[in-house]
C-alpha atoms as a PDB file:
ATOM      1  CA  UNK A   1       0.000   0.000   0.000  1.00  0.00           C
ATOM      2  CA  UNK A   2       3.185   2.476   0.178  1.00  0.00           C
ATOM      3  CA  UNK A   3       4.197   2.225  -2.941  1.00  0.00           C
ATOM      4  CA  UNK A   4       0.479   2.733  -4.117  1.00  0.00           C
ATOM      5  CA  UNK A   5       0.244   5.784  -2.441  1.00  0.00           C
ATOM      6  CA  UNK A   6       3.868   6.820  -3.041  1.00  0.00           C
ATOM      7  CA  UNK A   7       2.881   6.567  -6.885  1.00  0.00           C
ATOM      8  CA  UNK A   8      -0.525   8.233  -5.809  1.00  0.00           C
ATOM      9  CA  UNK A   9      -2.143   5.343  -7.955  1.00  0.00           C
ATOM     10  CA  UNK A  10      -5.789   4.670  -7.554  1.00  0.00           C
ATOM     11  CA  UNK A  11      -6.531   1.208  -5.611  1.00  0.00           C
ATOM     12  CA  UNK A  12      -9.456  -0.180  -3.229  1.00  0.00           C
ATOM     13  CA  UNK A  13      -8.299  -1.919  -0.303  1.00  0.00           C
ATOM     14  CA  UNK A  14     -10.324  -5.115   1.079  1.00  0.00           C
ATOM     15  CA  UNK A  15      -8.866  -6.338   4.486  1.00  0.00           C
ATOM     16  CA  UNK A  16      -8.933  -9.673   5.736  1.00  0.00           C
ATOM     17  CA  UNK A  17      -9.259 -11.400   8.830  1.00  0.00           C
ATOM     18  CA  UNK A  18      -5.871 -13.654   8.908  1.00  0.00           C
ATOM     19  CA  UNK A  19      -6.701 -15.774  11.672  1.00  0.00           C
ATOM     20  CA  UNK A  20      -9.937 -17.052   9.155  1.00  0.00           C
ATOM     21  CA  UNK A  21      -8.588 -16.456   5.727  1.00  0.00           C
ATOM     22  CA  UNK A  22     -11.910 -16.499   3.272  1.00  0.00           C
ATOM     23  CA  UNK A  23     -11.731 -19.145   0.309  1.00  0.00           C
ATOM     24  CA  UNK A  24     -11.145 -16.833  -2.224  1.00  0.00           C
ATOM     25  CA  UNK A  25      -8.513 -14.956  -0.600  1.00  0.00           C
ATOM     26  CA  UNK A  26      -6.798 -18.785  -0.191  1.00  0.00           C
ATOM     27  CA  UNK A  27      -7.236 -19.172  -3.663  1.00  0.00           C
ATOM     28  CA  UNK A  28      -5.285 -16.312  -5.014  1.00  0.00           C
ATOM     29  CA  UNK A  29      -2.778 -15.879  -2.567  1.00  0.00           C
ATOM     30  CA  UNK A  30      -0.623 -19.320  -2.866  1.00  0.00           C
ATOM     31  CA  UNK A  31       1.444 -18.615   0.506  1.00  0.00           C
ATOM     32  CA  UNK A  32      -1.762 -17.623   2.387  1.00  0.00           C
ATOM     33  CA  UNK A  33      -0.201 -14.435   3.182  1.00  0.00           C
ATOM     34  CA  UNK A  34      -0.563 -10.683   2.052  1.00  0.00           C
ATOM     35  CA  UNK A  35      -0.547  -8.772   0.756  1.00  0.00           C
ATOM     36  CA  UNK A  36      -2.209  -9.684  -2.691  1.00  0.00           C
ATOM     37  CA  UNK A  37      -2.680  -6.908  -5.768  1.00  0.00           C
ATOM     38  CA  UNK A  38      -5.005  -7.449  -8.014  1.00  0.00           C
ATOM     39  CA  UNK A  39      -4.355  -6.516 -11.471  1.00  0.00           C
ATOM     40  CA  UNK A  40      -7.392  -6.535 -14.261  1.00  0.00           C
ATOM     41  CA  UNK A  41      -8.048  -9.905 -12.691  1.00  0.00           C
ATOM     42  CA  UNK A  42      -4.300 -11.395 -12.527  1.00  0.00           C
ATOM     43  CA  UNK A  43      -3.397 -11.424  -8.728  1.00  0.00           C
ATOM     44  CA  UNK A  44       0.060 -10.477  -7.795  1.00  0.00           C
ATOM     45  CA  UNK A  45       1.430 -11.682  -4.321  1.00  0.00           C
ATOM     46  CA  UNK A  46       4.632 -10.962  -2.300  1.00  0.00           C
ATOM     47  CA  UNK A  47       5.448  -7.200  -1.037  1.00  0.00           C
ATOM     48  CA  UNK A  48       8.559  -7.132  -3.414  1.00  0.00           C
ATOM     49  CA  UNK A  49       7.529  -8.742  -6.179  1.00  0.00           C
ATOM     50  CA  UNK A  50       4.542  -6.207  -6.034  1.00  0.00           C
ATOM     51  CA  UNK A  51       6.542  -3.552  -5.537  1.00  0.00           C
ATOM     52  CA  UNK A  52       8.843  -4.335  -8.565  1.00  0.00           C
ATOM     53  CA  UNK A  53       5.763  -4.221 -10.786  1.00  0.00           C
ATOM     54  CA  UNK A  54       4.243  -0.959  -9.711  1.00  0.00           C
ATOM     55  CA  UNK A  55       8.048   0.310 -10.258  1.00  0.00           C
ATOM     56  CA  UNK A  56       7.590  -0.915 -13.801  1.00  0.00           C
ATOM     57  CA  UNK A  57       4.147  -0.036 -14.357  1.00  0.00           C
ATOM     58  CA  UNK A  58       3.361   3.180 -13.070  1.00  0.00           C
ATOM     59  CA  UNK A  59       5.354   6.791 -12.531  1.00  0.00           C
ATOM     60  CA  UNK A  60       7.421   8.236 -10.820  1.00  0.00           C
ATOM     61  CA  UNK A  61       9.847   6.056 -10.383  1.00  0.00           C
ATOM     62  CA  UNK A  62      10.987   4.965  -6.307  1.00  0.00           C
ATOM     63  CA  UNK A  63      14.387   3.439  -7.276  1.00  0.00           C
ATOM     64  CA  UNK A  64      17.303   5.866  -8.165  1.00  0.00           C
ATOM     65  CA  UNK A  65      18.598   6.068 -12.193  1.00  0.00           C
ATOM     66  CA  UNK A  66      22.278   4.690 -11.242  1.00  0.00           C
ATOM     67  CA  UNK A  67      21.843   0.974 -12.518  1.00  0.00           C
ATOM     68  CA  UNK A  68      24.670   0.567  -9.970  1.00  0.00           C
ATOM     69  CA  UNK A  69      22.509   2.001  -7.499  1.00  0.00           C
ATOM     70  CA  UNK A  70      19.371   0.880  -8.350  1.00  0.00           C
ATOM     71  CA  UNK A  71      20.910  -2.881  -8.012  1.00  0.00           C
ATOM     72  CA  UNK A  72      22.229  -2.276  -4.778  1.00  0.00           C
ATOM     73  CA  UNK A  73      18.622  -0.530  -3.418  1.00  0.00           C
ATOM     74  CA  UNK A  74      17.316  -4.266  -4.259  1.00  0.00           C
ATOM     75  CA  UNK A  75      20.557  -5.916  -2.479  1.00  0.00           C
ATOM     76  CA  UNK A  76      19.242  -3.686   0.593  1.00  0.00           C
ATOM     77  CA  UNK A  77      15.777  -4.688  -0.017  1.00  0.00           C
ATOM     78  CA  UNK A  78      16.859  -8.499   0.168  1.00  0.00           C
ATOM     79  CA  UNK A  79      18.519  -7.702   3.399  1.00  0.00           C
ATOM     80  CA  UNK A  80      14.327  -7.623   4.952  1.00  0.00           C
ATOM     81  CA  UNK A  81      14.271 -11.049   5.247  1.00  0.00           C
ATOM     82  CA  UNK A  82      17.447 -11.111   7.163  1.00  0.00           C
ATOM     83  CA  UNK A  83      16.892  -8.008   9.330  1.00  0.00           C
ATOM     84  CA  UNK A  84      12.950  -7.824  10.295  1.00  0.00           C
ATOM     85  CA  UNK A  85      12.823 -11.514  12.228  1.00  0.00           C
ATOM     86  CA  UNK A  86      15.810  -9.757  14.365  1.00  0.00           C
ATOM     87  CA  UNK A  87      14.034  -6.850  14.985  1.00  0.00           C
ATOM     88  CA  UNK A  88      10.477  -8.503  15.417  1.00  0.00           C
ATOM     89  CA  UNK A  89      11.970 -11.095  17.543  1.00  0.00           C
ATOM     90  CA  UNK A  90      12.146  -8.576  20.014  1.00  0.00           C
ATOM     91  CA  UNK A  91       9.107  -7.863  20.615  1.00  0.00           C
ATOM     92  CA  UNK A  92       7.799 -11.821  19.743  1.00  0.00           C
ATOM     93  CA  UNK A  93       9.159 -12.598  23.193  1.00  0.00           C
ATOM     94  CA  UNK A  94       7.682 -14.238  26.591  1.00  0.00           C
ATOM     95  CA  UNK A  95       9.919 -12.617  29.397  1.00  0.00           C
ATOM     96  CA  UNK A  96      12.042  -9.685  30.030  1.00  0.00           C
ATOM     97  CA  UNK A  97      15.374 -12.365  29.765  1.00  0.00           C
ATOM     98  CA  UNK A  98      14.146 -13.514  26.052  1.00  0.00           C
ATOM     99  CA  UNK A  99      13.281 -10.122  25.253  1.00  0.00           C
ATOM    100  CA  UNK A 100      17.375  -9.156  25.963  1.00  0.00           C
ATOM    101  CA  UNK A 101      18.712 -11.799  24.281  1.00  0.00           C
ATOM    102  CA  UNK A 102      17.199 -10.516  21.524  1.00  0.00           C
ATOM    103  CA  UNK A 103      17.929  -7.288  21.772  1.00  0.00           C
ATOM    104  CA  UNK A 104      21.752  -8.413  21.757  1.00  0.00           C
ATOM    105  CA  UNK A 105      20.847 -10.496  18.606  1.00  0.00           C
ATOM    106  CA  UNK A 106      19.494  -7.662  16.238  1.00  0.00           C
ATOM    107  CA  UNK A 107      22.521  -5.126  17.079  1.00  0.00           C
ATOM    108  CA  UNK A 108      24.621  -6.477  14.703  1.00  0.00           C
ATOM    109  CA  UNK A 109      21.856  -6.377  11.652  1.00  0.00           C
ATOM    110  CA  UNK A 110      21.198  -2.870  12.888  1.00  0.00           C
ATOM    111  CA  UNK A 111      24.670  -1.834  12.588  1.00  0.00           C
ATOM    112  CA  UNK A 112      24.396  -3.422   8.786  1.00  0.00           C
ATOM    113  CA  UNK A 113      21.807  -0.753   8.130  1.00  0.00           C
ATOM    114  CA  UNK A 114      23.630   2.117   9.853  1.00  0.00           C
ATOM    115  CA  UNK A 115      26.424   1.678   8.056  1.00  0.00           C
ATOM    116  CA  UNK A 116      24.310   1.325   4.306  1.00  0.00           C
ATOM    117  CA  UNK A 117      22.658   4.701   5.536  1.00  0.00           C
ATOM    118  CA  UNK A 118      26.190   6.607   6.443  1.00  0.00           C
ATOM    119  CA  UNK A 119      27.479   4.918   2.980  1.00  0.00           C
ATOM    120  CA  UNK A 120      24.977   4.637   0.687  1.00  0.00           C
ATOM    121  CA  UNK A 121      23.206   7.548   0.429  1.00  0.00           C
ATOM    122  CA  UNK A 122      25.777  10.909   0.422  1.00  0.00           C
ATOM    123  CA  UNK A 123      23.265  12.801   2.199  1.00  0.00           C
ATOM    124  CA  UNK A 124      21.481  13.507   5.286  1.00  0.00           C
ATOM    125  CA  UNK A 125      18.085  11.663   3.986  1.00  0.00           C
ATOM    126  CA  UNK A 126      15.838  11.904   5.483  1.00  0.00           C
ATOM    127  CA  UNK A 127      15.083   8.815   3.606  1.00  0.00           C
ATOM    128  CA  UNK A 128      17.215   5.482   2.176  1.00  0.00           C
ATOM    129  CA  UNK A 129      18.190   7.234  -0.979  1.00  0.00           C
ATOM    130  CA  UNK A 130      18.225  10.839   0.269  1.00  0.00           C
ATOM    131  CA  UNK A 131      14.660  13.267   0.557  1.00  0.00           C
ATOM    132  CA  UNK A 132      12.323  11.203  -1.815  1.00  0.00           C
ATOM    133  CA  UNK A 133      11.038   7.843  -0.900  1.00  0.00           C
ATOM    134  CA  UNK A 134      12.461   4.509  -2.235  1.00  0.00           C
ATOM    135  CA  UNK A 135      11.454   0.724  -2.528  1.00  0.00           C
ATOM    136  CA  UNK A 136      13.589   0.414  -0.027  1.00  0.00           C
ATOM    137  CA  UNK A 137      11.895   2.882   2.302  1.00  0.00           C
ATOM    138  CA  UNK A 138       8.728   0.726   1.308  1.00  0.00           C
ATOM    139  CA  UNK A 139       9.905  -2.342   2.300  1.00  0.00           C
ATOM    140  CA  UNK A 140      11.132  -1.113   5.851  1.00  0.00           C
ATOM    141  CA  UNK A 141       9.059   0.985   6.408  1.00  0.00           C
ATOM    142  CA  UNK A 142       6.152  -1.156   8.399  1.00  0.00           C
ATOM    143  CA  UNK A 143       8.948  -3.056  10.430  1.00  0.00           C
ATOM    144  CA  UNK A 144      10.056   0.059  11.629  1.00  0.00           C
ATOM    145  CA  UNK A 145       6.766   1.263  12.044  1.00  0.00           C
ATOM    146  CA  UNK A 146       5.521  -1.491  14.490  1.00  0.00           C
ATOM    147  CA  UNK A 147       8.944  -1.580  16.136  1.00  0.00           C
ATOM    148  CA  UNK A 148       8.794   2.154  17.267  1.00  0.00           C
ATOM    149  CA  UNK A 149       5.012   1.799  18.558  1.00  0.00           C
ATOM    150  CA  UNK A 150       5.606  -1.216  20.771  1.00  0.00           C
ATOM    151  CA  UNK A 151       8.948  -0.227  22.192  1.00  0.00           C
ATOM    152  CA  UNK A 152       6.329   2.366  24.071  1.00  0.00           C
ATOM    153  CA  UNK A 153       6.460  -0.421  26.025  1.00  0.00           C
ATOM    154  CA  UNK A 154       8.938  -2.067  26.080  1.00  0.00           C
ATOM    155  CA  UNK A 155      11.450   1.056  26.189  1.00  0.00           C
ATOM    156  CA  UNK A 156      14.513  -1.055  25.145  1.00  0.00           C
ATOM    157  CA  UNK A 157      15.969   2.225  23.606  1.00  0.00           C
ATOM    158  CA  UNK A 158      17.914   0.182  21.642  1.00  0.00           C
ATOM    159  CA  UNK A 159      17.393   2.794  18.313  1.00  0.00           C
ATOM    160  CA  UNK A 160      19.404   4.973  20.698  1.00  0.00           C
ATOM    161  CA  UNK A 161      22.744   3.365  19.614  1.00  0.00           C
ATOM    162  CA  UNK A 162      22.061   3.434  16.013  1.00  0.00           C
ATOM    163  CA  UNK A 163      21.241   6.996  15.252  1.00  0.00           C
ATOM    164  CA  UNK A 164      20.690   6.975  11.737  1.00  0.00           C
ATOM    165  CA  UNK A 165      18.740   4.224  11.821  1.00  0.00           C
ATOM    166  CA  UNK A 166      16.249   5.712  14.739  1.00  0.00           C
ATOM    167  CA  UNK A 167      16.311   9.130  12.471  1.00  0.00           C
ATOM    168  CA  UNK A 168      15.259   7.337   9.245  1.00  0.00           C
ATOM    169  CA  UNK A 169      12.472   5.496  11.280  1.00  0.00           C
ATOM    170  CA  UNK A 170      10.979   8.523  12.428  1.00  0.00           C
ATOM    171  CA  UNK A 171      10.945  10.247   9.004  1.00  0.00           C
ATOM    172  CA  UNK A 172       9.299   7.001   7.565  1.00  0.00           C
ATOM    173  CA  UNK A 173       6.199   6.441  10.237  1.00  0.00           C
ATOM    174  CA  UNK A 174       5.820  10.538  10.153  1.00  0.00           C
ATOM    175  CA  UNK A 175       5.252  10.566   6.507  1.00  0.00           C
ATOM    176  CA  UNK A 176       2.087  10.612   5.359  1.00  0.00           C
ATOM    177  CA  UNK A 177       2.125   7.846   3.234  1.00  0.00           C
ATOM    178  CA  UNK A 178       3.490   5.619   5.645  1.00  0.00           C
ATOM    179  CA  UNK A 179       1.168   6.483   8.078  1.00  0.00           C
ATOM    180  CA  UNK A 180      -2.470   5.998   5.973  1.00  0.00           C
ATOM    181  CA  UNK A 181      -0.884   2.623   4.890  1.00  0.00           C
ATOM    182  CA  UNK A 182      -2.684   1.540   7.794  1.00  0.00           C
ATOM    183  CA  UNK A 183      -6.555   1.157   8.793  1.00  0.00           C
ATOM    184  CA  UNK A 184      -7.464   3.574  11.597  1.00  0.00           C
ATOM    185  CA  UNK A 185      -8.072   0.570  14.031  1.00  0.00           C
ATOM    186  CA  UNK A 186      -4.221  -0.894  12.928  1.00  0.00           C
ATOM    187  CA  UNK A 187      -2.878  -0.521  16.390  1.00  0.00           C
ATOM    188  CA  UNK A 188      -5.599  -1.565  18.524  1.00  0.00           C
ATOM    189  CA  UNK A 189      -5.704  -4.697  16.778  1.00  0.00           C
ATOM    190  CA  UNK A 190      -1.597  -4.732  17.130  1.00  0.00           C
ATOM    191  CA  UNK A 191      -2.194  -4.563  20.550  1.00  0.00           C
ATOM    192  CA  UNK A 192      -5.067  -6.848  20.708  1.00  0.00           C
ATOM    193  CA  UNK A 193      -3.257  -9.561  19.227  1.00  0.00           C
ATOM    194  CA  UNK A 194      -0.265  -9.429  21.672  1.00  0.00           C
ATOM    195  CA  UNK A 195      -2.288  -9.540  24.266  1.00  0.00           C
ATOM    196  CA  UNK A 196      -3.911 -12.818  22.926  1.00  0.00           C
ATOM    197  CA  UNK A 197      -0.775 -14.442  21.858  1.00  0.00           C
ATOM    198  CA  UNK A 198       0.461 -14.135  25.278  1.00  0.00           C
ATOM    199  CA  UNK A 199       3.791 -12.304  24.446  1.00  0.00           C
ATOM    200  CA  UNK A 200       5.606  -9.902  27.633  1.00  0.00           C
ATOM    201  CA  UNK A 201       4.855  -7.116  25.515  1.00  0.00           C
ATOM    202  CA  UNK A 202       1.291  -7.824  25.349  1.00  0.00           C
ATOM    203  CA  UNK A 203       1.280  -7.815  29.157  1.00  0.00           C
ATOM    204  CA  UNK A 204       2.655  -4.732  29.317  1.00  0.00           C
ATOM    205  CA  UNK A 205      -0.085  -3.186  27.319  1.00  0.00           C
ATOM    206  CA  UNK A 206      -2.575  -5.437  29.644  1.00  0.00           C
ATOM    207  CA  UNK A 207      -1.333  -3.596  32.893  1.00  0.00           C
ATOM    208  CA  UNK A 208      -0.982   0.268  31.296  1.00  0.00           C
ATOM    209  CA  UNK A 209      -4.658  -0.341  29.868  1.00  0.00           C
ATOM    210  CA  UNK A 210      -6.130  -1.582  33.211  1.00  0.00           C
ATOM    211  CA  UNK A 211      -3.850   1.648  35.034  1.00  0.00           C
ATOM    212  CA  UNK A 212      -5.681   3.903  32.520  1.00  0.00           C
ATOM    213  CA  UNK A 213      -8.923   2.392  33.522  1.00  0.00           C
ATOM    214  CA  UNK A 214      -8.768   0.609  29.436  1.00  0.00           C
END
């Protein structure tokens, strides 16, 4: 949905409930996950496969001119699958001890990224590339996103040691297009479900609810 409204492209958005995935949502969506884009009935799945397309299909373009560059915004883009279980792993935890340890885990794919940020981009951002939003901003983006709400929380201040990192976060969930990519109810149903899957995080929300009289 980022790059959609990055490329201010007209879309309708369905949501589903993932715990009870419909039949026809199973049926075009062969990994059971989303999202899924629908094109003139052909259904795309996979955030960076989608993402690729809408590159290709539709100005202005997210992903710099440099070939060089460009192919080393999609190297970064890879890294997602590598960096977001660290970072989500955090939070994904059942006790202040496992929450550490994790912690201690994602540094080092942090550092990866705070180094592509002082390297990469030649400039003070605020984004991946520099001031205009990338694929690679895209793809981050909602990691980040959740990461920053829960450690409300959790107050790890663990963003604190990688400050490029924490100031590119900001600048993504306080854009505007990062922030409608969400429903208005997003984050109580964020919360909602950590409460329900029993994580220490969700128990923190539990107790700062009930202190608020929620």
């Amino acid at each position: 949905m980022i790059v959609l409204r990055a490329k201010s492209i007209p879309f309708e958005v369905t949501y589903i409930d993932l715990r009870n995935k419909p039949d026809w949502f199973l049926a075009i969506s062969p990994h059971g996950k989303v999202p899924v884009l629908q094109v003139d009935g052909e259904p795309l799945f996979e955030s960076n496969a989608i993402a690729e397309y809408l590159e290709e299909a539709e100005p202005p373009h997210l992903h710099p001119e440099n070939l060089i560059k460009r192919a080393r915004n999609r190297a970064w883009t890879d890294f997602i699958t590598t960096f977001t279980p660290a970072l989500s792993g955090i939070y994904y935890t059942d006790s202040p001890d496992d929450r550490n340890e994790r912690i201690e885990a994602a540094k080092p794919r942090l550092a990866k990224l705070e180094e592509a940020l002082a390297n990469e981009r030649g400039n003070d951002g605020p984004y991946f590339n520099g001031p205009n939003l990338s694929l690679v901003d895209a793809a981050y983006a909602p990691f980040l996103q959740r990461f920053l709400y829960v450690d409300r929380w959790l107050g790890t201040k663990l963003l604190d040691e990688f400050p490029l990192v924490a100031a590119w976060a900001r600048a993504l969930v306080e854009s505007d297009v990062v922030a409608g990519s969400v429903p208005e109810n997003f984050f109580d149903e964020f919360r909602t479900g950590m409460r329900r899957r029993g994580f220490y995080v969700g128990e923190l929300m539990r107790q700062t609810g009930q202190a608020a009289g929620g």
